[in-house]
Protein backbone atom coordinates (compact mmCIF):
# COMPACT_ATOMS: atom_id res chain seq x y z
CA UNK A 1 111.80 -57.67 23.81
CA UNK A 2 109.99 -60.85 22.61
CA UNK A 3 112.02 -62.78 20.34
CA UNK A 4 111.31 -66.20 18.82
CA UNK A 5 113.42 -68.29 16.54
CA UNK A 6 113.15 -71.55 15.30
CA UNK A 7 116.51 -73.18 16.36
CA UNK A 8 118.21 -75.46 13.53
CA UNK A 9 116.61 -77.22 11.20
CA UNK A 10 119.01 -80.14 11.66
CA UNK A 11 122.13 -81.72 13.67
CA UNK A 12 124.86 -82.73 10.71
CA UNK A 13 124.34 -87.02 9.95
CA UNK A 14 127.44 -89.01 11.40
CA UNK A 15 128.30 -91.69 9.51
CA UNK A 16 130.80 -94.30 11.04
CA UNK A 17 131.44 -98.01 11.28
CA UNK A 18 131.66 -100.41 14.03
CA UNK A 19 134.28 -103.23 13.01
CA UNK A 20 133.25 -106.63 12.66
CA UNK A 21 133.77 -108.83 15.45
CA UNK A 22 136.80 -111.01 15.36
CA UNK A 23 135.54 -113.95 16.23
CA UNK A 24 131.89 -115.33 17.07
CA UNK A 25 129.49 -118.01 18.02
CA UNK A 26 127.11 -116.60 15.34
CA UNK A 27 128.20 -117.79 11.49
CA UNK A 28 126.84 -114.34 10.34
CA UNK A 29 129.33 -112.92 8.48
CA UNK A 30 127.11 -110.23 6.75
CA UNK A 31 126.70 -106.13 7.68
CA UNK A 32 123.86 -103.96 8.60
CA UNK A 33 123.35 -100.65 8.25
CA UNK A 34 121.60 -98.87 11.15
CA UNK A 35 120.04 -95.40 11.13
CA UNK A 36 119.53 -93.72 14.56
CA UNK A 37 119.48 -90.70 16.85
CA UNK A 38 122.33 -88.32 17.14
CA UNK A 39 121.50 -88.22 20.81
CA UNK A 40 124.05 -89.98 22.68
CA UNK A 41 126.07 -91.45 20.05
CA UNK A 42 129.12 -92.58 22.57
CA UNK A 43 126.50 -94.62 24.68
CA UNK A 44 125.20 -95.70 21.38
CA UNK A 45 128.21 -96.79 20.15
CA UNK A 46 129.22 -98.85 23.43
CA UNK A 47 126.08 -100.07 24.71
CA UNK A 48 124.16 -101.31 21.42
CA UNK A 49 126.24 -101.55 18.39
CA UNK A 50 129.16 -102.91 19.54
CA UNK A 51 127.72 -105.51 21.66
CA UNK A 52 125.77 -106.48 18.59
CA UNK A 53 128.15 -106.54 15.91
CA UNK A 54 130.11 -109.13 18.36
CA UNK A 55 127.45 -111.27 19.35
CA UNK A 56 125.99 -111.78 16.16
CA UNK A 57 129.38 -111.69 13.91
CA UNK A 58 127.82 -108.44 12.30
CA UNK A 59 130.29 -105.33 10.27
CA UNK A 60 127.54 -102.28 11.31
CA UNK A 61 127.24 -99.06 9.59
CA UNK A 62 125.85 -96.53 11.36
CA UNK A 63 124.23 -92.97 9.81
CA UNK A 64 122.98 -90.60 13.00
CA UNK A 65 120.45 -87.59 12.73
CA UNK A 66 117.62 -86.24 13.82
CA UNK A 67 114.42 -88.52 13.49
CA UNK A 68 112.31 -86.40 10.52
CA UNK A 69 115.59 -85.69 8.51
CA UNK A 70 116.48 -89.20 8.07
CA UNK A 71 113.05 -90.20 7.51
CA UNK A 72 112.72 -87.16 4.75
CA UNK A 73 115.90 -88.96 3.16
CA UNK A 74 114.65 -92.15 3.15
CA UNK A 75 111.46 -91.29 1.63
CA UNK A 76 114.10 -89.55 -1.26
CA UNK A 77 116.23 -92.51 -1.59
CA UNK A 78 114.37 -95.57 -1.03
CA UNK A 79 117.48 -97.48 -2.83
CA UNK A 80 119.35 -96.45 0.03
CA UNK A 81 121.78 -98.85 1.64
CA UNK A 82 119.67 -98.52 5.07
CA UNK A 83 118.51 -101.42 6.38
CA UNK A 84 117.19 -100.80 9.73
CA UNK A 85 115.93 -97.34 10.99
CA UNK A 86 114.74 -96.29 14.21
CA UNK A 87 112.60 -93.33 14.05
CA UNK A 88 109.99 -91.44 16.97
CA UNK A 89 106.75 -92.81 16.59
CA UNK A 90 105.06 -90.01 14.62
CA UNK A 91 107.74 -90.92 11.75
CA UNK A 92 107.50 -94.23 12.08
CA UNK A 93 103.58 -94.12 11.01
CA UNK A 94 104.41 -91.70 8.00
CA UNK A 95 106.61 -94.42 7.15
CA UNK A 96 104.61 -97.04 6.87
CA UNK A 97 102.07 -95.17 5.77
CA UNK A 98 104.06 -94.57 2.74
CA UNK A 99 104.88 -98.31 2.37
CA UNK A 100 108.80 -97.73 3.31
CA UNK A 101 108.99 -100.68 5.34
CA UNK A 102 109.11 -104.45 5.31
CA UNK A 103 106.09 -106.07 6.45
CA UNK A 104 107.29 -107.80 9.77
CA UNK A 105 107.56 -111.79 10.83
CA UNK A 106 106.79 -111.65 13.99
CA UNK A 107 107.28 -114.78 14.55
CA UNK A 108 110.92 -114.03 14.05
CA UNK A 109 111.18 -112.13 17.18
CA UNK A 110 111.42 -114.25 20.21
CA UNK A 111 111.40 -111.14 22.57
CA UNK A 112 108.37 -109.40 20.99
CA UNK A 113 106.01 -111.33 23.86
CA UNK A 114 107.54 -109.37 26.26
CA UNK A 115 106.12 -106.41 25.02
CA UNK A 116 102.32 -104.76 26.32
CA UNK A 117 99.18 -105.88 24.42
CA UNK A 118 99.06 -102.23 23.33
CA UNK A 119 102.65 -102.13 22.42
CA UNK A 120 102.13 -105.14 19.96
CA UNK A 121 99.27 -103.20 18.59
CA UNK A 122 101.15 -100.60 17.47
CA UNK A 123 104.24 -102.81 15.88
CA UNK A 124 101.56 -104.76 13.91
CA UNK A 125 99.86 -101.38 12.50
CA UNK A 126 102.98 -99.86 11.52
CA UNK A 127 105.74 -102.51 10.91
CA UNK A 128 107.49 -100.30 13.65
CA UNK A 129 108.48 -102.44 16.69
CA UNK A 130 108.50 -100.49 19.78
CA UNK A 131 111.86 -100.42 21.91
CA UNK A 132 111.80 -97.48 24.30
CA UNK A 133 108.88 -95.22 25.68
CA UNK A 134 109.81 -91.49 26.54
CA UNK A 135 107.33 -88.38 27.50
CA UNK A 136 107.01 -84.94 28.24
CA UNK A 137 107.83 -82.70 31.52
CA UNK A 138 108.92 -79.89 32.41
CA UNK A 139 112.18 -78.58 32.72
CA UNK A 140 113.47 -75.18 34.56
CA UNK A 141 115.87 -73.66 36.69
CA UNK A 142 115.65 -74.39 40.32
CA UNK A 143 116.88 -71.00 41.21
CA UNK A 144 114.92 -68.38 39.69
CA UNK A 145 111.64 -70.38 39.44
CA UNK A 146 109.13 -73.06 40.40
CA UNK A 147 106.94 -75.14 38.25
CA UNK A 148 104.24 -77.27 39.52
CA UNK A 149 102.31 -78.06 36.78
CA UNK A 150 101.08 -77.45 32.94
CA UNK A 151 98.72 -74.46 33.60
CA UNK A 152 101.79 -72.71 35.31
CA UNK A 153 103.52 -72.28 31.88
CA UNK A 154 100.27 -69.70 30.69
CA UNK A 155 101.25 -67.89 33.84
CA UNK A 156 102.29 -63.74 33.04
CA UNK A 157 105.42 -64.15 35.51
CA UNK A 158 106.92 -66.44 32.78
CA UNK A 159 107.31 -63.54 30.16
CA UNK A 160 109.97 -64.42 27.65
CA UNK A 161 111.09 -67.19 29.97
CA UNK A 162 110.07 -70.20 28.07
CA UNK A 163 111.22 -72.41 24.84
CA UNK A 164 108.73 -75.08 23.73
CA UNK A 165 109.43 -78.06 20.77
CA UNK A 166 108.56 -76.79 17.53
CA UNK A 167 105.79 -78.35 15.90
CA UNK A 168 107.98 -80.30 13.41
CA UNK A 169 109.41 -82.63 16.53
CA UNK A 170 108.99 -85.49 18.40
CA UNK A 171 106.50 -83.57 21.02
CA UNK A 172 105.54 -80.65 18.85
CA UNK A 173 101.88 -82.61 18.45
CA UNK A 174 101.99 -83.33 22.12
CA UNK A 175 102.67 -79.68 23.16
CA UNK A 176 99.44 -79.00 20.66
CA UNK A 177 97.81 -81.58 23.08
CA UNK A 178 98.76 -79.87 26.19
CA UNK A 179 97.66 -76.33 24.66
CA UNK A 180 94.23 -78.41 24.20
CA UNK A 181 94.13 -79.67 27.57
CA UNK A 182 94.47 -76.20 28.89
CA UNK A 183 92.02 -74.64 26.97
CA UNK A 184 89.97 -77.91 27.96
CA UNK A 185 88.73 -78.73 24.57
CA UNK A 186 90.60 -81.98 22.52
CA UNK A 187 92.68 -81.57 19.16
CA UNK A 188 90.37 -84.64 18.25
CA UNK A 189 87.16 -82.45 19.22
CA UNK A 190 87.82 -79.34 16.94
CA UNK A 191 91.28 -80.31 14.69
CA UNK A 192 93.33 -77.97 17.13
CA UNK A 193 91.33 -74.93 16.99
CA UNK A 194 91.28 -74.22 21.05
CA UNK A 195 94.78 -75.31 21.36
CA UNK A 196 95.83 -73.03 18.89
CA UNK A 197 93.98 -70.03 20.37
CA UNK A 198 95.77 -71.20 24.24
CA UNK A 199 99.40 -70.98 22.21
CA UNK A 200 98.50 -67.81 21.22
CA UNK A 201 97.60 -66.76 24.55
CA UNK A 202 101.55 -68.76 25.41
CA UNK A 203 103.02 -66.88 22.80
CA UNK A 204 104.32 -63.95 25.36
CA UNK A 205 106.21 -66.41 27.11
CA UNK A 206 108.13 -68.39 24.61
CA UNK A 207 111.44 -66.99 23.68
CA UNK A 208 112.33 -69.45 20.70
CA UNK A 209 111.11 -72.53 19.68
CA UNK A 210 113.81 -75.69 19.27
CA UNK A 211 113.92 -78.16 17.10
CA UNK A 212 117.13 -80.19 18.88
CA UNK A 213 117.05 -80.75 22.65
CA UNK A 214 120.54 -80.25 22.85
CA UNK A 215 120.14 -76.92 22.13
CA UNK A 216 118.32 -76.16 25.16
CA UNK A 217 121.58 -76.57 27.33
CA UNK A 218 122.97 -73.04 25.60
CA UNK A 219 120.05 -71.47 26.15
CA UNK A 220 119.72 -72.05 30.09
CA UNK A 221 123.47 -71.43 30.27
CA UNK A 222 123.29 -67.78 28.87
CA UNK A 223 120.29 -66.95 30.64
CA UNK A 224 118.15 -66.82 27.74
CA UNK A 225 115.24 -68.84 29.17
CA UNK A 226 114.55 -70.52 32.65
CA UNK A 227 111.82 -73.18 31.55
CA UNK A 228 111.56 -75.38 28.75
CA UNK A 229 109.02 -78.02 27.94
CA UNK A 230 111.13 -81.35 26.80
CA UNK A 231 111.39 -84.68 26.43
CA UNK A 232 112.31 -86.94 29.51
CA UNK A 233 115.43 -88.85 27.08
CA UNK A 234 117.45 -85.22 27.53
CA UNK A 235 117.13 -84.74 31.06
CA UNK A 236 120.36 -86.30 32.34
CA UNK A 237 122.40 -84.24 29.57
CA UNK A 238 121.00 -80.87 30.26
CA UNK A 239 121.10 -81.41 33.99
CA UNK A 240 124.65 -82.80 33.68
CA UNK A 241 125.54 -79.03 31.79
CA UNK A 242 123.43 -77.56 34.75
CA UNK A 243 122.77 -78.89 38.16
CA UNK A 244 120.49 -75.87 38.98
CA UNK A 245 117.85 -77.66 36.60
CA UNK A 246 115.03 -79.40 37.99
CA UNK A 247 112.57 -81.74 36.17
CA UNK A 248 109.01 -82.74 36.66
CA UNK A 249 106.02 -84.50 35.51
CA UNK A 250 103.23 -82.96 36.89
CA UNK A 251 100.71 -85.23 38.82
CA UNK A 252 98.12 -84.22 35.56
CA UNK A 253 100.29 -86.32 33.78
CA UNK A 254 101.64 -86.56 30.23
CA UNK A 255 101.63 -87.65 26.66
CA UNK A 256 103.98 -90.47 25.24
CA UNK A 257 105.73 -91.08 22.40
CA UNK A 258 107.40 -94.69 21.51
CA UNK A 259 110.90 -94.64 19.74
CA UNK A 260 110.59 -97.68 17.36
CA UNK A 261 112.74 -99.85 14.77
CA UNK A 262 111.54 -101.10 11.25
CA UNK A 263 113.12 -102.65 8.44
CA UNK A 264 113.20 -100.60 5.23
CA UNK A 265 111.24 -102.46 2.32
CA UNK A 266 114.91 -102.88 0.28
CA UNK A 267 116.97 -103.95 3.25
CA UNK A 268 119.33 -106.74 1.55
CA UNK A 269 120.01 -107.78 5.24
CA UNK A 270 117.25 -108.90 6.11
CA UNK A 271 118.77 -112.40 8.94
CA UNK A 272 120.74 -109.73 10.68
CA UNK A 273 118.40 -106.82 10.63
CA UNK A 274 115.74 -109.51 12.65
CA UNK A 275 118.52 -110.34 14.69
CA UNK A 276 119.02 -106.55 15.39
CA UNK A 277 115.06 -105.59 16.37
CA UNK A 278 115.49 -108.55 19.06
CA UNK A 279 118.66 -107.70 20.82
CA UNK A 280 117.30 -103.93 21.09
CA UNK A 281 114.07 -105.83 22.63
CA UNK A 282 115.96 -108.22 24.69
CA UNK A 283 115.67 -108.01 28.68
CA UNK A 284 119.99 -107.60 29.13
CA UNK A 285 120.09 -104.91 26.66
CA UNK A 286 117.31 -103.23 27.38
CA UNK A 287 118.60 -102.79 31.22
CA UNK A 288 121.68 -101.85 29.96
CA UNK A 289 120.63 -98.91 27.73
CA UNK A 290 118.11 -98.21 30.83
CA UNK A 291 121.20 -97.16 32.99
CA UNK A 292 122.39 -93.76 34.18
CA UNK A 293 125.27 -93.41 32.24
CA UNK A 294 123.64 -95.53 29.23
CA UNK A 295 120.98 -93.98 26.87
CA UNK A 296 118.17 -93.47 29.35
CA UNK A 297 116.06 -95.20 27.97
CA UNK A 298 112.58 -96.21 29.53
CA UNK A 299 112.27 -100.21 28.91
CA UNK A 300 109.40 -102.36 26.89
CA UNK A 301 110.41 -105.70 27.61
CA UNK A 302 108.23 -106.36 30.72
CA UNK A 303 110.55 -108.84 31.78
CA UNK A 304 113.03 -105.54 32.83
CA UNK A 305 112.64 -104.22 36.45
CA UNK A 306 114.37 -100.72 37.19
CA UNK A 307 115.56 -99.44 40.39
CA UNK A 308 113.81 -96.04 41.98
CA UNK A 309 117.41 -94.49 41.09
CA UNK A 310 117.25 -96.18 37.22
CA UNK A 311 113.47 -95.14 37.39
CA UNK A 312 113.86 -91.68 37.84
CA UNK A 313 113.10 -89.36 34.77
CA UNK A 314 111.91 -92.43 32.28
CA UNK A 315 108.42 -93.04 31.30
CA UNK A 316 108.01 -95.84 34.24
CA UNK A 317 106.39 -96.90 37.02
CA UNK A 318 103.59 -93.94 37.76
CA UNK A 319 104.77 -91.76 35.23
CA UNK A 320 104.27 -94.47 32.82
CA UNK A 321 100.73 -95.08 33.92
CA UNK A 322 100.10 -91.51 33.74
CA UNK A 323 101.17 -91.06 30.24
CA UNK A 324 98.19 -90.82 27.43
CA UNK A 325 99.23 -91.96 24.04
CA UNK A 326 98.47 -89.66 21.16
CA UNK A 327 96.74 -90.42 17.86
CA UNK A 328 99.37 -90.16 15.13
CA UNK A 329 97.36 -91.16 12.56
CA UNK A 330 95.00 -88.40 13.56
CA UNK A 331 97.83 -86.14 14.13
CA UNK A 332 99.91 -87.26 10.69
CA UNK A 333 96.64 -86.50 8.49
CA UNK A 334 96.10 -82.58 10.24
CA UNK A 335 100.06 -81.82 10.04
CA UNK A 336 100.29 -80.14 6.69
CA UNK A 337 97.68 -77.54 8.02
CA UNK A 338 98.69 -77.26 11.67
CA UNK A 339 102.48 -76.69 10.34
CA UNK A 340 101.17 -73.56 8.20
CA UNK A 341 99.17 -72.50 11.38
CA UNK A 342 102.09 -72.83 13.74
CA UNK A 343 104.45 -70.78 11.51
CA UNK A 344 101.91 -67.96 10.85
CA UNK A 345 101.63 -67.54 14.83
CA UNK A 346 105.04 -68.53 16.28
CA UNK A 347 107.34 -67.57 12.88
CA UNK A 348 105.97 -64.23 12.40
């Protein structure tokens, strides 16, 4: 029977506090307040905060969540105590669209020439400074199924066998690119119209929609689907709940999305939150959070070079080269109808 089901509207915010550092070369004596991802809040914890709060002499406060809901409370409580937020990039151009964030010095940042041409574009359009690239692939399980490339996901023999990121997510708008690519007609051509009729022709094979990667690891544990279209930042930690999962990024390539950091317009904090934005940008942290057992995450700072082990499943190298960027201001301004239009055909 088909069944679809929009999974949780939202993983619970963490708050917590990393104590400030004992001792320092760094005067700064002040606090920050970070929001973040609730992705990989150990490696979080270890790998960025902490370091940070020592270096720099720094009491951080830390509030963890999904990247819309924080943004949705920000935008209700601009007095908040927030003073940095890192957000995917769709949010962080409704942000600054809506004038939540300080305009940026760049001058201030000594690693932001380390970043792409394209890369700096985007920071000075959105007061939203890049700091890791991710994209989307393909993610299913080895032993009941094989995947080669986007047009396999229309394909009848995947009947209720699929779960795809609802619209509302970091790569809903790139799945509505995909469904355009199939149908061989751009959202940008027609607003979505042809990749809306190739999701409807998808439809049979979806079994629920998600709206948190992490609940994709339940869902190939009790058999409930055997593909899943996903971001490349959750591979390790649904492969590490089951090694029968294989991911790819099919040779048609992909569509990226940048994870970027912005200071909020009332940030009181404003030495340390600068200080923040370039340690996330700087080439040792960067590799660090790059790592394996770190947050997997795909490096800006050209200066970084990964191994083919660090490489695999980031947005690097070929995959990198391969991935298209999508038009969010485009996208942001068409949301409020393609939302409607997703829920009347995959919430009803």
């Amino acid at each position: 029977m088909f069944k679809l089901a929009k999974i949780g509207a939202f993983v619970g915010i963490l708050l917590g506090t990393i104590g400030l550092a004992a001792c320092g070369t760094n005067p700064n004596t002040g606090s920050l307040s970070v929001s973040t991802f609730g992705l990989s809040t150990k490696q979080m914890r270890s790998d960025v905060l902490t370091p940070f709060s020592k270096e720099y002499n720094v009491k951080v406060v830390t509030q963890f969540g999904d990247s819309s809901t924080r943004l949705t409370q920000i935008e209700h409580n601009p007095n908040s105590n927030i003073d940095v937020i890192e957000l995917a990039q769709n949010n962080a151009v409704t942000g600054s669209s809506k004038k939540l964030f300080k305009k940026i010095d760049f001058n201030k940042l000594k690693n932001f020439k380390y970043l792409s041409k394209s890369e700096q574009k985007l920071a000075k359009e959105t007061n939203s400074v890049p700091y890791t690239v991710n994209s989307l692939g393909i993610i299913y399980n080895s032993k009941k199924i094989k995947i080669n490339d986007w047009k396999d996901l229309w394909s009848p023999k995947l009947k209720n066998k699929i779960s795809i990121p609802d619209i509302t997510t970091t790569f809903g708008p790139a799945m509505l690119y995909l469904a355009g690519d199939y149908a061989k007609t751009s959202v940008l051509k027609d607003s979505g119209k042809a990749a809306f009729n190739a999701l409807e022709n998808l439809k049979p094979n979806i079994v629920k929609t998600y709206t948190q990667s992490s609940d994709l690891s339940n869902m190939f544990k009790g058999g409930e689907i055997d593909v899943a279209v996903v971001g490349d930042y959750a591979v390790g930690m649904l492969k590490a709940t089951n090694p029968d999962l294989k991911y790819i990024v099919p040779t048609s390539g992909t569509y990226a999305n940048y994870d970027n950091v912005s200071i909020l317009k009332n940030s009181k904090n404003t030495t340390a939150a600068y200080q923040y934005i370039d340690f996330r940008l700087s080439e040792k942290i960067q590799k660090k959070v790059a790592g394996l057992k770190s947050l997997n995450n795909a490096p800006v700072n050209q200066e970084v070079k990964l191994t083919n082990e660090e490489a695999a499943n980031k947005t690097y190298g070929n995959v990198a080269k391969k991935a298209k960027l999508i038009d969010f201001f485009y996208v942001n301004s068409h949301m409020p109808i393609w939302i409607s239009q997703w829920n009347k055909l995959m919430n009803q």
